[in-house]
C-alpha atoms as a PDB file:
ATOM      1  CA  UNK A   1       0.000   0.000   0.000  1.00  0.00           C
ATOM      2  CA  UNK A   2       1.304   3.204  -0.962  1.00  0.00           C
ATOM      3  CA  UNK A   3       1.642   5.992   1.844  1.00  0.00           C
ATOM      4  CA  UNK A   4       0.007   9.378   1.572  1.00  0.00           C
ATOM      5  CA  UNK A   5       1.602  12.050   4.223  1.00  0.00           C
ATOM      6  CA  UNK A   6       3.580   9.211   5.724  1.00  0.00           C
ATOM      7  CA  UNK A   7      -0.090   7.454   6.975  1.00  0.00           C
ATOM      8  CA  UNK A   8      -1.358   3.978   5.522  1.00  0.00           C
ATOM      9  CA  UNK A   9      -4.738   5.225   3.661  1.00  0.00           C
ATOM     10  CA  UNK A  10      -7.629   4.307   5.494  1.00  0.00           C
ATOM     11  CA  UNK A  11     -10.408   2.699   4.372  1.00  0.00           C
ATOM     12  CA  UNK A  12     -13.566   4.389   2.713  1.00  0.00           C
ATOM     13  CA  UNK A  13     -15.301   5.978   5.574  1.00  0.00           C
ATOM     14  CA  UNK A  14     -19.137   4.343   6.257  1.00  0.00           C
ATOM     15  CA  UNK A  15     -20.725   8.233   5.077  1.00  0.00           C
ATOM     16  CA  UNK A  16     -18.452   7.655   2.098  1.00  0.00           C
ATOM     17  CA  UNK A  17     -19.989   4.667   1.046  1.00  0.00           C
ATOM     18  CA  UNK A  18     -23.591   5.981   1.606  1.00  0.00           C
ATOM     19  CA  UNK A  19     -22.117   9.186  -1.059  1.00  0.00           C
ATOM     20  CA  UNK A  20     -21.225   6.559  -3.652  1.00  0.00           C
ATOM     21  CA  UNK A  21     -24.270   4.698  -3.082  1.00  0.00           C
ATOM     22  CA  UNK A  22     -26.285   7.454  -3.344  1.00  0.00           C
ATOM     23  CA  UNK A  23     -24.353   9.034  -6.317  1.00  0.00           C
ATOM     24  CA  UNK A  24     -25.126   5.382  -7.991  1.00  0.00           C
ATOM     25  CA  UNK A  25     -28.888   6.106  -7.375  1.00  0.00           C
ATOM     26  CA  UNK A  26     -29.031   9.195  -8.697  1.00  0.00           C
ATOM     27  CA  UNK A  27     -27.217   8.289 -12.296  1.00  0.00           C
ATOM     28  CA  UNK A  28     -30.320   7.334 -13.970  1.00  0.00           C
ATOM     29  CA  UNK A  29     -31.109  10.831 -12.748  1.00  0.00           C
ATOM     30  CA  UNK A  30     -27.560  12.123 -14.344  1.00  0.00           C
ATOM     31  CA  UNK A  31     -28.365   9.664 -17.578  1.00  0.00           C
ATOM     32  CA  UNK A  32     -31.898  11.043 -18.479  1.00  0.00           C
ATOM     33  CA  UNK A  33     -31.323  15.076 -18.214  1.00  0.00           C
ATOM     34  CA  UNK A  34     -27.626  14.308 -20.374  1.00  0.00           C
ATOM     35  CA  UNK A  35     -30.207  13.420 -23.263  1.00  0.00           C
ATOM     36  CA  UNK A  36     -31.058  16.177 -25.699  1.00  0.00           C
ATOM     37  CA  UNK A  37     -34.526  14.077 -27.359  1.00  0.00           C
ATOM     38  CA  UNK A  38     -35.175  13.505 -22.815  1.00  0.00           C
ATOM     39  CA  UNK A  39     -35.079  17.086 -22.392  1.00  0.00           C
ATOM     40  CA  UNK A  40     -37.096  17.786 -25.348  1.00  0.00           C
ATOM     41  CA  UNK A  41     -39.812  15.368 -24.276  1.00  0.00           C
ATOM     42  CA  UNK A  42     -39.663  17.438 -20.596  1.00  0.00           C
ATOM     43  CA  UNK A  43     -39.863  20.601 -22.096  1.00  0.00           C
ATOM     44  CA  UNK A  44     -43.075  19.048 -23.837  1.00  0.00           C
ATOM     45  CA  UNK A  45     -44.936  17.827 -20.683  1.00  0.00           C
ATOM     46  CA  UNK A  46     -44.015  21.054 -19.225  1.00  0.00           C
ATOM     47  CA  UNK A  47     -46.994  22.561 -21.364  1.00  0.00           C
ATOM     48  CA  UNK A  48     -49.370  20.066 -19.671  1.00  0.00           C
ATOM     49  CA  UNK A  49     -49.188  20.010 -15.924  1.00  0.00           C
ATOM     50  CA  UNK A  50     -51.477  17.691 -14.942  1.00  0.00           C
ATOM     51  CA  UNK A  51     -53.158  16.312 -17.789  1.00  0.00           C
ATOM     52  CA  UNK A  52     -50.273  14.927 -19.219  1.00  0.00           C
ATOM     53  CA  UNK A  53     -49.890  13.486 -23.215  1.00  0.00           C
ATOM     54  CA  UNK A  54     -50.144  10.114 -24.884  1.00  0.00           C
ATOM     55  CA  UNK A  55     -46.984   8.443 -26.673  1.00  0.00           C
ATOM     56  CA  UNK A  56     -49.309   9.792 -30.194  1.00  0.00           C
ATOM     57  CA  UNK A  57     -49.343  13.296 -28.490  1.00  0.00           C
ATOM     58  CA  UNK A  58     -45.893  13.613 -27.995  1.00  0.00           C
ATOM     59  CA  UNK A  59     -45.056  11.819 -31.126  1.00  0.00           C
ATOM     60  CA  UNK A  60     -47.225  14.807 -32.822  1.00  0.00           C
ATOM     61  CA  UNK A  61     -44.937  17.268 -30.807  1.00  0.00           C
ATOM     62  CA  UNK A  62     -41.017  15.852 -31.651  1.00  0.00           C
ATOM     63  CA  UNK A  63     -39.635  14.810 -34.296  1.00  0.00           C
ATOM     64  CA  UNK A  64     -38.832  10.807 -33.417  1.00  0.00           C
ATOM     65  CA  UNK A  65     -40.996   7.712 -34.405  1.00  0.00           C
ATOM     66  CA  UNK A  66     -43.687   6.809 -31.667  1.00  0.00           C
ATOM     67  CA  UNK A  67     -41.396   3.843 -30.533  1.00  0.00           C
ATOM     68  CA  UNK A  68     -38.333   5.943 -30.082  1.00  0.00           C
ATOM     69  CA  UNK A  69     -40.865   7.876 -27.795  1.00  0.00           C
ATOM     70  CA  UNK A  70     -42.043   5.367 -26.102  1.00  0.00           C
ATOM     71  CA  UNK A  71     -38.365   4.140 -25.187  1.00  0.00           C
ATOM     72  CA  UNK A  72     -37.782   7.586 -23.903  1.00  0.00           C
ATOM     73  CA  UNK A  73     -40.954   7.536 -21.621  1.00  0.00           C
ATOM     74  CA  UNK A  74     -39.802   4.018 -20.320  1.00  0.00           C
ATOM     75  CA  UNK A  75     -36.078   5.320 -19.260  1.00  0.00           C
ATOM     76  CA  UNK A  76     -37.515   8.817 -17.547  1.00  0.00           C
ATOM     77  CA  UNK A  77     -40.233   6.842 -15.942  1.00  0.00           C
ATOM     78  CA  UNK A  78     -37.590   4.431 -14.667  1.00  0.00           C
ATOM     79  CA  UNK A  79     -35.462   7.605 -13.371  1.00  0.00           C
ATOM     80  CA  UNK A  80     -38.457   9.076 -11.759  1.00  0.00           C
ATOM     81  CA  UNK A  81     -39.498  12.136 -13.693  1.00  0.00           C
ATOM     82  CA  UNK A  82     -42.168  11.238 -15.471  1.00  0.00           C
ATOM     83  CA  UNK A  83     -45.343   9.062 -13.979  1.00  0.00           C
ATOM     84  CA  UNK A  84     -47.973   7.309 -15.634  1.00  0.00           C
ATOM     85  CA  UNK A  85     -51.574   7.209 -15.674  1.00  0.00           C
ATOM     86  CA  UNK A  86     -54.376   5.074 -17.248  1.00  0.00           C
ATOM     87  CA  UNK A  87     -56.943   7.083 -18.460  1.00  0.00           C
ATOM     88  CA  UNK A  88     -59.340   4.834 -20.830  1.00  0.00           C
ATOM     89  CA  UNK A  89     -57.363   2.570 -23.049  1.00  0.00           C
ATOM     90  CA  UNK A  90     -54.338   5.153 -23.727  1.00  0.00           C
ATOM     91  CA  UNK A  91     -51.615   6.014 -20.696  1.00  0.00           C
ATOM     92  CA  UNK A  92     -50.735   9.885 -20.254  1.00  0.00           C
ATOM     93  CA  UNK A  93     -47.696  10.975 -19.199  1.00  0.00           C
ATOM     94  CA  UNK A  94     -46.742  13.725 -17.002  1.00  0.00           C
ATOM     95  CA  UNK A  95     -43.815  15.163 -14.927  1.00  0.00           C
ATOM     96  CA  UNK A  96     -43.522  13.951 -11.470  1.00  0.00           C
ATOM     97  CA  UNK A  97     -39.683  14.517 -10.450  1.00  0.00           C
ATOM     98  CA  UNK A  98     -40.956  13.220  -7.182  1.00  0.00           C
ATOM     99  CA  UNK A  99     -38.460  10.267  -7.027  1.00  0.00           C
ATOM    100  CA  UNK A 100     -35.594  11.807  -9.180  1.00  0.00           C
ATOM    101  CA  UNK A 101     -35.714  14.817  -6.311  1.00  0.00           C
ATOM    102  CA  UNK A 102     -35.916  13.126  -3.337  1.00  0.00           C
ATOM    103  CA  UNK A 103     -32.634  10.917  -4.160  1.00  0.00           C
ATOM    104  CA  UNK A 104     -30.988  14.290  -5.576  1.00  0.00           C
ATOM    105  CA  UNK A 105     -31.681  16.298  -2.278  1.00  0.00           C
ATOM    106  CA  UNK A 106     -30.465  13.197  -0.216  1.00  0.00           C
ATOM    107  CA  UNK A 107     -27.088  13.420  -2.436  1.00  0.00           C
ATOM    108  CA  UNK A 108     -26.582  16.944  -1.638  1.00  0.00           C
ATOM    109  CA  UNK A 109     -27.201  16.943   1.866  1.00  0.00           C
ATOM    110  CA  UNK A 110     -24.922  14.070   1.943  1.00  0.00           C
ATOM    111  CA  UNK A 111     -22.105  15.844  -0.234  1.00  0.00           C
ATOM    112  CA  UNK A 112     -23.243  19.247   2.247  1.00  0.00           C
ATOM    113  CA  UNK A 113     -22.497  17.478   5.447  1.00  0.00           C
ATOM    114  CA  UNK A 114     -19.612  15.622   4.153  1.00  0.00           C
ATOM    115  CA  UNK A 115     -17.940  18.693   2.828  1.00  0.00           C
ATOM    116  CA  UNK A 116     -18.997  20.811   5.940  1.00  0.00           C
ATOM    117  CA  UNK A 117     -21.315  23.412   3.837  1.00  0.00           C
ATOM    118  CA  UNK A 118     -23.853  24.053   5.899  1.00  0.00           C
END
């Protein structure tokens, strides 16, 4: 093991490991927002709090085949910004965040406390 300052390097400390797990939580998070068709589909729900759109609505509203859409929805749903409701025989989709915020706020009050920047 290689000495840093003269001292063995300890091991990852336990609020470490709840960063990096957290961190891992959150890259679906990371993934979906780094997605320029993902924001695009946001930006469109955006105009329908609420109410939300079918996979045809959105379809009408970007320029990507409806199953290109649909494997969009599927990914942010998976992250947690987008939910899903039944509403006849068609789903609408709408923003949530709910999920995708609650692990982000846990990461930075993590990184916060770790870094002492409260």
């Amino acid at each position: 093991n290689k000495r840093i300052g003269g001292k063995e390097p300890s091991l990852m400390k336990e609020k470490d490991l709840a960063i990096m797990e957290q961190f891992r939580k959150c890259i679906p998070i990371f993934s979906v927002l780094n997605d320029a068709k993902r924001q695009e589909i946001i930006l469109i729900l955006t105009d329908f709090p609420g109410e939300g759109l079918t996979v045809n609505g959105i379809t009408e509203r970007i320029d990507l085949s409806r199953p290109a859409v649909s494997h969009h929805l599927k990914v942010l749903k998976q992250a947690g910004v987008i939910g899903v409701r039944s509403c006849g025989v068609e789903n609408h989709y709408y923003l949530t965040f709910k999920a995708a915020l609650r692990n982000l706020k846990i990461l930075v009050a993590q990184v916060e406390a770790s870094c002492d920047l409260r």
